[in-house]
ModelCIF file with pLDDT and N, C-alpha, C, O atoms, coordinates in Angstrom:
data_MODEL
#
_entry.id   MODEL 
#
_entity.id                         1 
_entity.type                       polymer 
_entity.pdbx_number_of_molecules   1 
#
_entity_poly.entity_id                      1 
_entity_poly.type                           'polypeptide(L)' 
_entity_poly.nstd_linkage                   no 
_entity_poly.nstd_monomer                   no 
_entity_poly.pdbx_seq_one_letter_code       
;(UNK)(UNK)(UNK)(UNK)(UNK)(UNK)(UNK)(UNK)(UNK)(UNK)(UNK)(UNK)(UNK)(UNK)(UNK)(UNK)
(UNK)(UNK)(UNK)(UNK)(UNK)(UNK)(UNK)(UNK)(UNK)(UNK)(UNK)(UNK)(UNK)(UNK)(UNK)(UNK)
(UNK)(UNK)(UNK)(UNK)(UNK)(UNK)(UNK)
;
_entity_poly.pdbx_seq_one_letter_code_can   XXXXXXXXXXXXXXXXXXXXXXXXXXXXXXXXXXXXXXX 
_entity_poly.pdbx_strand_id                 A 
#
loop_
_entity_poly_seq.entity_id 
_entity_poly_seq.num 
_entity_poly_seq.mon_id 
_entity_poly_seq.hetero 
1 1  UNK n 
1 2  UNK n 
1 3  UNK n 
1 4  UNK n 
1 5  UNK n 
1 6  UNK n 
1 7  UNK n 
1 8  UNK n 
1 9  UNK n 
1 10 UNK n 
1 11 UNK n 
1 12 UNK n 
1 13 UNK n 
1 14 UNK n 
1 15 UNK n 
1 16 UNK n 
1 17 UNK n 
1 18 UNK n 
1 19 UNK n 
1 20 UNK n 
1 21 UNK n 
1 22 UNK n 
1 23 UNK n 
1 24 UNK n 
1 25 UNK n 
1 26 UNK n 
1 27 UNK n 
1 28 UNK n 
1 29 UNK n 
1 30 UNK n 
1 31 UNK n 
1 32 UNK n 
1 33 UNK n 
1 34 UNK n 
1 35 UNK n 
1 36 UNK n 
1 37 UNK n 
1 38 UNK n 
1 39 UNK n 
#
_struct_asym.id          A 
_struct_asym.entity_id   1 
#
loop_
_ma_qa_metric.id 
_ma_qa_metric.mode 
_ma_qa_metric.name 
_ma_qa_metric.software_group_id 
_ma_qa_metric.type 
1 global pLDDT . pLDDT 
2 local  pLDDT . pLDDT 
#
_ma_qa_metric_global.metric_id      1 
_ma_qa_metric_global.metric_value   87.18 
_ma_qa_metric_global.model_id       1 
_ma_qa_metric_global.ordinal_id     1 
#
loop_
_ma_qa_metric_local.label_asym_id 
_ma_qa_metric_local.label_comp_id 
_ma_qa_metric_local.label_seq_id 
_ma_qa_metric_local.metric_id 
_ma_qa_metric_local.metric_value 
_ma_qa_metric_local.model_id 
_ma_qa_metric_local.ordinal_id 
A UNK 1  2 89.00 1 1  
A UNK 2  2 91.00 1 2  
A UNK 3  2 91.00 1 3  
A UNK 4  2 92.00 1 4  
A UNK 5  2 93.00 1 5  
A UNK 6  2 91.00 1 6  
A UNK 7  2 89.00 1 7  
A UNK 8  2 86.00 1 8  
A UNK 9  2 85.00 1 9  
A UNK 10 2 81.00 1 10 
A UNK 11 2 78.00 1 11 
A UNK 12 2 80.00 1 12 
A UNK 13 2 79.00 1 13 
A UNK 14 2 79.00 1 14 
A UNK 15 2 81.00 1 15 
A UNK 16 2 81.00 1 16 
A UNK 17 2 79.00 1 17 
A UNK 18 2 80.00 1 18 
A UNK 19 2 83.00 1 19 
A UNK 20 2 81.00 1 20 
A UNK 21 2 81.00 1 21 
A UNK 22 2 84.00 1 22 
A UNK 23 2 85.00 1 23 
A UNK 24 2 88.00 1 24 
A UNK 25 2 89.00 1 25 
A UNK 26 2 90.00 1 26 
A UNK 27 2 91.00 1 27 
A UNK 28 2 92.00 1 28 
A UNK 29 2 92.00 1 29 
A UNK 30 2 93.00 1 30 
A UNK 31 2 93.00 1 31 
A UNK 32 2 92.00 1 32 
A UNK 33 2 92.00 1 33 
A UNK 34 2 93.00 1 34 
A UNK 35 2 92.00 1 35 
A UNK 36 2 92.00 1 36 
A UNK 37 2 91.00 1 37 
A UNK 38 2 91.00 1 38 
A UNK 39 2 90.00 1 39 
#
loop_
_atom_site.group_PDB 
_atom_site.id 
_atom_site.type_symbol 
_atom_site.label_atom_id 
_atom_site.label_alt_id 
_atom_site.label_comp_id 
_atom_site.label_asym_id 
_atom_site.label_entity_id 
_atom_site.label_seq_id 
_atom_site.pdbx_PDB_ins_code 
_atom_site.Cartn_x 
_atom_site.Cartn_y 
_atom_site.Cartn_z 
_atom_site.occupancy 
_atom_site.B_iso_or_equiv 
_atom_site.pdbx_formal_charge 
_atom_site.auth_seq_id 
_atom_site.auth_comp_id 
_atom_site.auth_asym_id 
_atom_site.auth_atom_id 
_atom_site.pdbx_PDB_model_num 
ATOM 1   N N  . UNK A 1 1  ? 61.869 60.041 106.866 1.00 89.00 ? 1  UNK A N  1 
ATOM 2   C CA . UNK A 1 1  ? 60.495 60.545 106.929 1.00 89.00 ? 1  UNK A CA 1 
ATOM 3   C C  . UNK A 1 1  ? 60.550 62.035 107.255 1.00 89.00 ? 1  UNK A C  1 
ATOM 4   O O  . UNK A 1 1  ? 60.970 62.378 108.360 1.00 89.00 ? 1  UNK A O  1 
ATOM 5   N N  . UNK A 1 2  ? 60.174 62.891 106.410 1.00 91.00 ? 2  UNK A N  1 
ATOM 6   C CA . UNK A 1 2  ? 60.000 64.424 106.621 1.00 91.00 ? 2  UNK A CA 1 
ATOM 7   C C  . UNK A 1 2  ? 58.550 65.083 106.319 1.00 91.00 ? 2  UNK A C  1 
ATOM 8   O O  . UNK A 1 2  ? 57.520 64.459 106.062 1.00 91.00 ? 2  UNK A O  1 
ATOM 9   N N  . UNK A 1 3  ? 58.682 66.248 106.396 1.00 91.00 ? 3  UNK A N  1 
ATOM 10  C CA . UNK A 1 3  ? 57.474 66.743 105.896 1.00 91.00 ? 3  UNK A CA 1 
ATOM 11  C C  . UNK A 1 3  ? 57.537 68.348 105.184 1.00 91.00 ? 3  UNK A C  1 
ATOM 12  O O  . UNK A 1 3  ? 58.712 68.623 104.944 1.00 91.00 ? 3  UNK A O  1 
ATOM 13  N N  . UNK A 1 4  ? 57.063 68.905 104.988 1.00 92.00 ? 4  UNK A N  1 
ATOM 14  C CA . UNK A 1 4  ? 57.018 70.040 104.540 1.00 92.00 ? 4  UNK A CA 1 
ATOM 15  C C  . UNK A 1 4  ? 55.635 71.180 104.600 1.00 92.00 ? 4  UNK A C  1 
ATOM 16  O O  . UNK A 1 4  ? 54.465 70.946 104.296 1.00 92.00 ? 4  UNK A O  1 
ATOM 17  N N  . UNK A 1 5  ? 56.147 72.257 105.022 1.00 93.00 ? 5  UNK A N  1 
ATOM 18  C CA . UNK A 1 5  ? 55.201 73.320 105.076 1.00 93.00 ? 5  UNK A CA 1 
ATOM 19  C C  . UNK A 1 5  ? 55.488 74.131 104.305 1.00 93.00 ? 5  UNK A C  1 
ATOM 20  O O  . UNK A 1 5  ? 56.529 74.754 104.510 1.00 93.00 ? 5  UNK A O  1 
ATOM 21  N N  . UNK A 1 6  ? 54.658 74.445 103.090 1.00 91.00 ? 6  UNK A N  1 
ATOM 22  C CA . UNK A 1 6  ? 54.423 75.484 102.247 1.00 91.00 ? 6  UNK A CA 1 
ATOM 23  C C  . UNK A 1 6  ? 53.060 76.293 101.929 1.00 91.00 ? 6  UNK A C  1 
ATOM 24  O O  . UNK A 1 6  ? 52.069 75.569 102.019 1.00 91.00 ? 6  UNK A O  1 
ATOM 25  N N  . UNK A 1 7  ? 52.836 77.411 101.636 1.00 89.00 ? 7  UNK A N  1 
ATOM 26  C CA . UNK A 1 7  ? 51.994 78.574 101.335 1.00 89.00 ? 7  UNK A CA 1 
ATOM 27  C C  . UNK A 1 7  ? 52.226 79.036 100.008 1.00 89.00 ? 7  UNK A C  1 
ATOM 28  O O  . UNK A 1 7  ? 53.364 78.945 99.548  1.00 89.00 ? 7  UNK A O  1 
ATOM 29  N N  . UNK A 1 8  ? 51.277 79.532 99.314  1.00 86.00 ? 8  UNK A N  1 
ATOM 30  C CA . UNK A 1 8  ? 50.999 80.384 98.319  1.00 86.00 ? 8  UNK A CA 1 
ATOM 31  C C  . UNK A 1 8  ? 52.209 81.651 98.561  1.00 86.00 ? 8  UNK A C  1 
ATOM 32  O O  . UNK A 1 8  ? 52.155 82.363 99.564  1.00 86.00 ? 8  UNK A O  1 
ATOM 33  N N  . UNK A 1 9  ? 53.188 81.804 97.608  1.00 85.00 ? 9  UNK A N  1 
ATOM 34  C CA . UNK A 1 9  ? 54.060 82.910 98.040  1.00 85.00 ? 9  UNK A CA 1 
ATOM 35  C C  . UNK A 1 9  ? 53.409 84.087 97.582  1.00 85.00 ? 9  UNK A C  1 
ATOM 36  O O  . UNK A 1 9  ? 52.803 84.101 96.511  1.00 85.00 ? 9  UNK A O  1 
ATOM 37  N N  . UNK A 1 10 ? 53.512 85.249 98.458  1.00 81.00 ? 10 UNK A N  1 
ATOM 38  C CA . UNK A 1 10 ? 52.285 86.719 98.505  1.00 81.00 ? 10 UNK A CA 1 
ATOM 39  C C  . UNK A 1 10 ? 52.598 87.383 97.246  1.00 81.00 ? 10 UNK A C  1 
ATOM 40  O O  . UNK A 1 10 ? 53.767 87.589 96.918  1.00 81.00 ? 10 UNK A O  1 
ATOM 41  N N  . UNK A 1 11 ? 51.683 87.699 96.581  1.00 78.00 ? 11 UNK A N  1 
ATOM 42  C CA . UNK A 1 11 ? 51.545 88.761 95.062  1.00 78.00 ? 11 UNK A CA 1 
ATOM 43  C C  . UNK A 1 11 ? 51.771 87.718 93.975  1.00 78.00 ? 11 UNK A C  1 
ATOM 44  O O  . UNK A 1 11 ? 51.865 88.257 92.873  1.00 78.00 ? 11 UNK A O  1 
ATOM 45  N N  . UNK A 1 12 ? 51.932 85.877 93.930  1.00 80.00 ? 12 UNK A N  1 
ATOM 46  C CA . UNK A 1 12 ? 52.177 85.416 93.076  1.00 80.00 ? 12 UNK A CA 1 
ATOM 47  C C  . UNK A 1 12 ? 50.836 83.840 92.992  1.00 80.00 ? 12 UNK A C  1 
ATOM 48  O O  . UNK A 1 12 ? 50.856 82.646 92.692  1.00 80.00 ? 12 UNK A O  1 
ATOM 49  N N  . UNK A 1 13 ? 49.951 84.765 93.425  1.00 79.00 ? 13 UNK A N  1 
ATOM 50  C CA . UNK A 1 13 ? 48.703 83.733 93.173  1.00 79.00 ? 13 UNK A CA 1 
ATOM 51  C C  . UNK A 1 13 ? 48.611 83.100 91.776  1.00 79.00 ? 13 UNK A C  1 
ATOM 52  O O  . UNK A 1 13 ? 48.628 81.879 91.621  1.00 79.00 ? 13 UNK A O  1 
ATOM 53  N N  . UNK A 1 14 ? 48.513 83.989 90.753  1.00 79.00 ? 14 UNK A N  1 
ATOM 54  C CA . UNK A 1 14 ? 48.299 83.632 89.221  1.00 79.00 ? 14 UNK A CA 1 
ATOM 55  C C  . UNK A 1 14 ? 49.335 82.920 88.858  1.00 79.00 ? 14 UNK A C  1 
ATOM 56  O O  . UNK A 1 14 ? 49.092 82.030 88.043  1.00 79.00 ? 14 UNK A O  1 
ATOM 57  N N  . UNK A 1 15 ? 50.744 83.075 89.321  1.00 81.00 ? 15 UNK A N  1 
ATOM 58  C CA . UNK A 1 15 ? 51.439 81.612 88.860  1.00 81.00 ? 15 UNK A CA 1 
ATOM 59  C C  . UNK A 1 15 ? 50.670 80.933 89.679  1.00 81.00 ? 15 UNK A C  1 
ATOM 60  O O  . UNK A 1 15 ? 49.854 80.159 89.180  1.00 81.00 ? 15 UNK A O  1 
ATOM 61  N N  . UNK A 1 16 ? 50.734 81.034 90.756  1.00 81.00 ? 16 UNK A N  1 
ATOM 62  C CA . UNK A 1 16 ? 50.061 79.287 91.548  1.00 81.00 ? 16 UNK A CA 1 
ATOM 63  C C  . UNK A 1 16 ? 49.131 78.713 90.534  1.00 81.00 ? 16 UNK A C  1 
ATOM 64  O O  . UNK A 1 16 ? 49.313 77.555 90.157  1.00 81.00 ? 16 UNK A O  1 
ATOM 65  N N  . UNK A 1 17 ? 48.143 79.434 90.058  1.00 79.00 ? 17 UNK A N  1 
ATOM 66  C CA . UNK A 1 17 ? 46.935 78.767 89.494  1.00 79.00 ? 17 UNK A CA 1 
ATOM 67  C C  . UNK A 1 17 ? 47.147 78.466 88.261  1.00 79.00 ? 17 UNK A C  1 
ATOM 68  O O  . UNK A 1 17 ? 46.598 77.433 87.878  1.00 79.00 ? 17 UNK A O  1 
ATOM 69  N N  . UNK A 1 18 ? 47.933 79.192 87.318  1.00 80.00 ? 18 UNK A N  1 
ATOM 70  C CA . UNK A 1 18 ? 48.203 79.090 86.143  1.00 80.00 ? 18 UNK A CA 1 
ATOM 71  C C  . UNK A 1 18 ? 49.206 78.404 85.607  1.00 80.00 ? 18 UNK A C  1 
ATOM 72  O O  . UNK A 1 18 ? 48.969 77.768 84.580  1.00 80.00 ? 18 UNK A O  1 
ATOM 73  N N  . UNK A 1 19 ? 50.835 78.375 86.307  1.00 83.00 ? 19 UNK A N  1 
ATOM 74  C CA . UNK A 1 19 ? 51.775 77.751 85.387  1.00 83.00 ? 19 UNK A CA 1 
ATOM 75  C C  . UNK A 1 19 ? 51.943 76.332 86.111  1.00 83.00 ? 19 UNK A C  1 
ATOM 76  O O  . UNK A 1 19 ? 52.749 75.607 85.529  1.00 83.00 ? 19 UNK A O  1 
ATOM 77  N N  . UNK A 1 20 ? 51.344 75.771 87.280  1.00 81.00 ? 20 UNK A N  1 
ATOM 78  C CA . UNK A 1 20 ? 51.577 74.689 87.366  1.00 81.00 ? 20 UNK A CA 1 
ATOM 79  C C  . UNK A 1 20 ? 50.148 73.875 88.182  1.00 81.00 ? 20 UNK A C  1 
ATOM 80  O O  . UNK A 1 20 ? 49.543 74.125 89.225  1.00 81.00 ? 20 UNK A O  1 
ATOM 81  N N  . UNK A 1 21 ? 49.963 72.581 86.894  1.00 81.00 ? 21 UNK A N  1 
ATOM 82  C CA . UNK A 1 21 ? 48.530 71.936 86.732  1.00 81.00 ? 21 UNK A CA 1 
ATOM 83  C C  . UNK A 1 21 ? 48.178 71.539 88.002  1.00 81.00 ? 21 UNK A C  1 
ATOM 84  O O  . UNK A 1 21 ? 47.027 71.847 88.312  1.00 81.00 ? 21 UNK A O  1 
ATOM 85  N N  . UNK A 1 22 ? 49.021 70.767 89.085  1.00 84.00 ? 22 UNK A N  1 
ATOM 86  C CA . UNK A 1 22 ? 48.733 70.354 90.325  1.00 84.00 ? 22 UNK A CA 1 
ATOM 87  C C  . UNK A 1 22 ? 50.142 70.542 91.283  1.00 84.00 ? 22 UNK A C  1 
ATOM 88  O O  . UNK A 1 22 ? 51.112 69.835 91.557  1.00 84.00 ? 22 UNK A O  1 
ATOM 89  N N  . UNK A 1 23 ? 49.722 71.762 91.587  1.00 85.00 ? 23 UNK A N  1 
ATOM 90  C CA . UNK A 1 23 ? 50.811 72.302 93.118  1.00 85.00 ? 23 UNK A CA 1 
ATOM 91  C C  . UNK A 1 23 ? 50.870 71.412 93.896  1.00 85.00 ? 23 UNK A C  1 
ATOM 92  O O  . UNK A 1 23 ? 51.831 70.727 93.543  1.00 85.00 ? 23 UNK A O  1 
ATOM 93  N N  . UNK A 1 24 ? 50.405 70.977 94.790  1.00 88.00 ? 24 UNK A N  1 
ATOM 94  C CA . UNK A 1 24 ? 50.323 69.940 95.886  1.00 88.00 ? 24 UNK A CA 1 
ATOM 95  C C  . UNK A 1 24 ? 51.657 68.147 95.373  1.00 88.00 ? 24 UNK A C  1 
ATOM 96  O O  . UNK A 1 24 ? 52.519 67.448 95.906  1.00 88.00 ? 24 UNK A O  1 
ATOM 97  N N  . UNK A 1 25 ? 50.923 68.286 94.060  1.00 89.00 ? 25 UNK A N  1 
ATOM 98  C CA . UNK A 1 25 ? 51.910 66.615 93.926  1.00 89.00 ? 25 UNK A CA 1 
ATOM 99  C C  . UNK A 1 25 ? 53.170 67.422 93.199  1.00 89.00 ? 25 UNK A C  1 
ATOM 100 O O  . UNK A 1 25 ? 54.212 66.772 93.267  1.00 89.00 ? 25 UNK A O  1 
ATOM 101 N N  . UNK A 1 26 ? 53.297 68.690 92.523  1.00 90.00 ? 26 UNK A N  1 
ATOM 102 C CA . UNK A 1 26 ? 54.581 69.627 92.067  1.00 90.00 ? 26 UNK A CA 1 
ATOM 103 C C  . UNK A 1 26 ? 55.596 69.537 93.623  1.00 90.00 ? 26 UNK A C  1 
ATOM 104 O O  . UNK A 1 26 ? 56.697 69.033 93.849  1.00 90.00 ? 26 UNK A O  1 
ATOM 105 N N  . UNK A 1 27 ? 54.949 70.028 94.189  1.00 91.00 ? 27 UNK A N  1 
ATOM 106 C CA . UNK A 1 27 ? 55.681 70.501 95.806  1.00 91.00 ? 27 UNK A CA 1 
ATOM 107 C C  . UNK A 1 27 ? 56.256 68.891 96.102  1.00 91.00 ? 27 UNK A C  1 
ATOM 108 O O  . UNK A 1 27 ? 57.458 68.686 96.270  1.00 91.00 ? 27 UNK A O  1 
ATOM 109 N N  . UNK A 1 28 ? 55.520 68.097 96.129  1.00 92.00 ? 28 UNK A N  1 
ATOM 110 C CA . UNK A 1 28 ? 56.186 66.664 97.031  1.00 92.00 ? 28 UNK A CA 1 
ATOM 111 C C  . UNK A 1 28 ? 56.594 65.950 95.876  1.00 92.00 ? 28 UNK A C  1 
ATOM 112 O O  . UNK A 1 28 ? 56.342 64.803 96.245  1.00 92.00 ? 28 UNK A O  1 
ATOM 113 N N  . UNK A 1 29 ? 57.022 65.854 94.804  1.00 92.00 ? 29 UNK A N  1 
ATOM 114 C CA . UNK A 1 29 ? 57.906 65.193 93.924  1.00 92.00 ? 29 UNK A CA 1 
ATOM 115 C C  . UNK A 1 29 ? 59.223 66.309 94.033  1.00 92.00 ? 29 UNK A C  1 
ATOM 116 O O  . UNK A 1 29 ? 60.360 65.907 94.281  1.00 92.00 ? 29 UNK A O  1 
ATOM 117 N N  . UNK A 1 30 ? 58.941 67.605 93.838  1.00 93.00 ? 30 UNK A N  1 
ATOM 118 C CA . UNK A 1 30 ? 60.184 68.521 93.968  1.00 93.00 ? 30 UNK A CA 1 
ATOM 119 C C  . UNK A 1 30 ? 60.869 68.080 95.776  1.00 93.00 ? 30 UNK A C  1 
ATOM 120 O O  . UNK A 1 30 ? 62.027 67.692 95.932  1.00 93.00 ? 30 UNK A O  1 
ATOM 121 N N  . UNK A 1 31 ? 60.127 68.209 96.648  1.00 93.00 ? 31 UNK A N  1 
ATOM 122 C CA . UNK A 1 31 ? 60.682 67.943 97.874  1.00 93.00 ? 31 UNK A CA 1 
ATOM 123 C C  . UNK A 1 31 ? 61.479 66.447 98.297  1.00 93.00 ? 31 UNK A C  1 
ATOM 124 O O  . UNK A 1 31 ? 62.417 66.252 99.069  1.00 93.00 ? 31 UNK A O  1 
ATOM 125 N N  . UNK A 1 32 ? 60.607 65.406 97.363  1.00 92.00 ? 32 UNK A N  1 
ATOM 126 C CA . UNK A 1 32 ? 61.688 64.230 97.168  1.00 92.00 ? 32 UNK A CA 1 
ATOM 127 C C  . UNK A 1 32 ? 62.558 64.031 96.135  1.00 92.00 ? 32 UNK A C  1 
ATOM 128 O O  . UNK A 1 32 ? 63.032 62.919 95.903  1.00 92.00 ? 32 UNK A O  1 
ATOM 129 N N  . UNK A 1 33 ? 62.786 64.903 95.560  1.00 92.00 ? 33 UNK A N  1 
ATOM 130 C CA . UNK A 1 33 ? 64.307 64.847 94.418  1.00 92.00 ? 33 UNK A CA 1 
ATOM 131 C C  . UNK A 1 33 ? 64.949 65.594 95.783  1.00 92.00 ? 33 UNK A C  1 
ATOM 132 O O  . UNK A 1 33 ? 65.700 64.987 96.545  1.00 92.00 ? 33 UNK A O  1 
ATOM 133 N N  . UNK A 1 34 ? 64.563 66.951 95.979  1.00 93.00 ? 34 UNK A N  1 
ATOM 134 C CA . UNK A 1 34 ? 65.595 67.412 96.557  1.00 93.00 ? 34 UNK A CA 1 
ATOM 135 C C  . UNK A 1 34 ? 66.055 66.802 97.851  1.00 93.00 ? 34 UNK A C  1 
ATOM 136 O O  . UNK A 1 34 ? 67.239 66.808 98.191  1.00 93.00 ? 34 UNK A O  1 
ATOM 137 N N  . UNK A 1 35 ? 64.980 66.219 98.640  1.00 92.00 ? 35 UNK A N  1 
ATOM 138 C CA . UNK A 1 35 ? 66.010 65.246 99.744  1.00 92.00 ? 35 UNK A CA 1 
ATOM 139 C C  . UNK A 1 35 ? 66.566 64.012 99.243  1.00 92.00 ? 35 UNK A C  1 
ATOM 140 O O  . UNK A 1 35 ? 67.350 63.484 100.031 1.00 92.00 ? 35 UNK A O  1 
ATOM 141 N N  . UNK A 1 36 ? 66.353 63.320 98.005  1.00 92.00 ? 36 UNK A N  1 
ATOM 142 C CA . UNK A 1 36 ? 67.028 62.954 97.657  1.00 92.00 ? 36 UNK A CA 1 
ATOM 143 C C  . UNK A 1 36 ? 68.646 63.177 97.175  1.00 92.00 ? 36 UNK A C  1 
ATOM 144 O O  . UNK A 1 36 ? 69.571 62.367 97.223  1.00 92.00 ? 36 UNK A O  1 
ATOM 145 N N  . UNK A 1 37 ? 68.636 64.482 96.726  1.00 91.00 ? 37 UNK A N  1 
ATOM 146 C CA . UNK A 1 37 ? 69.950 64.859 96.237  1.00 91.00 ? 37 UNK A CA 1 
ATOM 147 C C  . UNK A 1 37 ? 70.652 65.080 97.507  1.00 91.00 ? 37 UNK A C  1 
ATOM 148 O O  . UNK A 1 37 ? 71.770 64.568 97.461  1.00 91.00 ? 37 UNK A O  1 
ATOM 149 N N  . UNK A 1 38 ? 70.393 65.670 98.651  1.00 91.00 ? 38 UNK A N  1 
ATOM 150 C CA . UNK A 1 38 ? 70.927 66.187 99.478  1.00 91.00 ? 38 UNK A CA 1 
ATOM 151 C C  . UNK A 1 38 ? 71.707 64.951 100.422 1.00 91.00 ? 38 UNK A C  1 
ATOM 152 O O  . UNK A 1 38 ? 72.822 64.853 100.934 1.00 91.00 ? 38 UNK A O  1 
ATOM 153 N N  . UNK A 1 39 ? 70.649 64.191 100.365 1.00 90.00 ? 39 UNK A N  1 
ATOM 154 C CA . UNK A 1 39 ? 71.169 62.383 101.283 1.00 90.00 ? 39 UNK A CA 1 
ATOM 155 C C  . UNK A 1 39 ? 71.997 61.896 100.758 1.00 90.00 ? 39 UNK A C  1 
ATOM 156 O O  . UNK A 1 39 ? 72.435 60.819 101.162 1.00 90.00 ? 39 UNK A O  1 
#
């Protein structure tokens, strides 16, 4: 069981909004491959 804290990284708003459809479920499928790989 983990968690993660992430932010909008500064001067790169327009990717946030533009190259990926839903950030929020992007971030926690990327955060469970990668603790997956790591375990």
């Amino acid at each position: 069981d983990f968690s993660v804290l992430w932010k909008v990284k500064p001067n790169h708003v327009g990717d946030f909004l533009f190259n990926v459809q839903a950030p929020e479920g992007t971030v926690k499928a990327v955060a469970e491959s990668a603790m997956r790989e790591v375990i």
